[in-house]
N, C-alpha and C. Protein backbone atom coordinates (compact mmCIF):
# COMPACT_ATOMS: atom_id res chain seq x y z
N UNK A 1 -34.89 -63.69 -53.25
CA UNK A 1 -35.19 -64.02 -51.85
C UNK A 1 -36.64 -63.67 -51.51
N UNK A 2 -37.26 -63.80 -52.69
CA UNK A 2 -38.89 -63.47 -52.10
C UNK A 2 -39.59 -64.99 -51.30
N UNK A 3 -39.42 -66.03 -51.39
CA UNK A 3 -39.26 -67.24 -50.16
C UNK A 3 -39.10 -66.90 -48.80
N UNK A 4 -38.30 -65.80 -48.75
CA UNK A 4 -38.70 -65.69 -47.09
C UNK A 4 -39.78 -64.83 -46.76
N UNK A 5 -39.51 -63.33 -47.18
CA UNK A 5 -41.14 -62.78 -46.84
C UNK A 5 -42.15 -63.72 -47.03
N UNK A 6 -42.57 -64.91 -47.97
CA UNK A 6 -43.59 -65.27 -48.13
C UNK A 6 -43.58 -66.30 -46.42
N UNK A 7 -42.33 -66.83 -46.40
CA UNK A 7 -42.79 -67.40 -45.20
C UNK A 7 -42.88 -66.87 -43.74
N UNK A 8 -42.63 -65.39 -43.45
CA UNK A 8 -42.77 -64.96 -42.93
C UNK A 8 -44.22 -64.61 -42.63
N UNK A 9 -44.71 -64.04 -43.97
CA UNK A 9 -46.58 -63.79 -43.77
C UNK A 9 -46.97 -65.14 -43.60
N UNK A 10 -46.40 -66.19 -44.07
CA UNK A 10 -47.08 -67.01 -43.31
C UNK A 10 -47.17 -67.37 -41.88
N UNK A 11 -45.84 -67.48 -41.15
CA UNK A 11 -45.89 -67.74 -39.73
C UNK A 11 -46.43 -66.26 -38.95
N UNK A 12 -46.70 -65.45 -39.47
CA UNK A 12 -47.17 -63.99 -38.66
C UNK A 12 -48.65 -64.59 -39.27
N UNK A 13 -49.45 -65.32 -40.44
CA UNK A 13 -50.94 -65.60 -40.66
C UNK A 13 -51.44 -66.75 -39.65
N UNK A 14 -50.48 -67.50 -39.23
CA UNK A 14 -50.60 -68.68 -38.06
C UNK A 14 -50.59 -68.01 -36.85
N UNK A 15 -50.17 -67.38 -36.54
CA UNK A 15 -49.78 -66.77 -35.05
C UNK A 15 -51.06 -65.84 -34.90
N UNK A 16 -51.50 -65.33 -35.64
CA UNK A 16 -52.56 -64.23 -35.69
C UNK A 16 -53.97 -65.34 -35.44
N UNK A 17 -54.30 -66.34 -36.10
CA UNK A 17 -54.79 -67.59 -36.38
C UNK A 17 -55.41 -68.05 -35.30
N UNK A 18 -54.04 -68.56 -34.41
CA UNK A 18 -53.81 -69.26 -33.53
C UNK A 18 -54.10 -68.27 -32.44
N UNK A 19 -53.88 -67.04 -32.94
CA UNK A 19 -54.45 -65.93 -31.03
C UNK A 19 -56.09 -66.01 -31.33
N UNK A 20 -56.46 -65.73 -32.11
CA UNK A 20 -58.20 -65.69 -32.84
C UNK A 20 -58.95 -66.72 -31.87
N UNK A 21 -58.19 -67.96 -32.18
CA UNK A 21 -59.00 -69.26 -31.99
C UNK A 21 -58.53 -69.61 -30.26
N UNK A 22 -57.80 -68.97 -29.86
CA UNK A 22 -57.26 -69.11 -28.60
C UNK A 22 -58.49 -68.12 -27.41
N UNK A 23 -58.47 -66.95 -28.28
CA UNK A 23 -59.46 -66.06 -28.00
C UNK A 23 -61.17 -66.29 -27.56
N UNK A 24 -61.23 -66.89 -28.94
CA UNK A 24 -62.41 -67.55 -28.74
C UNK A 24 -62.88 -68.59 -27.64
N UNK A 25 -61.94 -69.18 -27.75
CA UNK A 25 -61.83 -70.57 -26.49
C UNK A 25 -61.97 -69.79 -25.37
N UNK A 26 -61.37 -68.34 -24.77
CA UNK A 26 -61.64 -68.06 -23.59
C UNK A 26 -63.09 -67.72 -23.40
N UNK A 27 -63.63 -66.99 -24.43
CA UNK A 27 -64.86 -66.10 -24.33
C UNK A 27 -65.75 -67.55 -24.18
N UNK A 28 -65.81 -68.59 -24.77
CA UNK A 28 -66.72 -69.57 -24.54
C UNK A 28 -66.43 -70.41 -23.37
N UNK A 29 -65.54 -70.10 -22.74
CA UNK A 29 -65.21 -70.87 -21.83
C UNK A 29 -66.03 -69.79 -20.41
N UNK A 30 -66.14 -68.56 -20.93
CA UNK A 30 -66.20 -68.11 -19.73
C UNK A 30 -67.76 -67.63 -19.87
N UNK A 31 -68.46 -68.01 -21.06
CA UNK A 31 -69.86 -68.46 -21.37
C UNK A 31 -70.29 -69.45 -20.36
């Protein structure tokens, strides 16, 4: 069952990803 941890770090490497780039969008937005 090592298939799920792997897809687990993956959807926790997207989510982390996806706050980064979400992040960014505010700080330039508020540039």
């Amino acid at each position: 069952m090592g298939g799920l941890k792997e897809v687990r770090n993956r959807i926790a490497s997207t989510k982390s990803t996806r706050q980064i780039t979400s992040a960014m969008k505010m700080v330039a937005a508020s540039k």
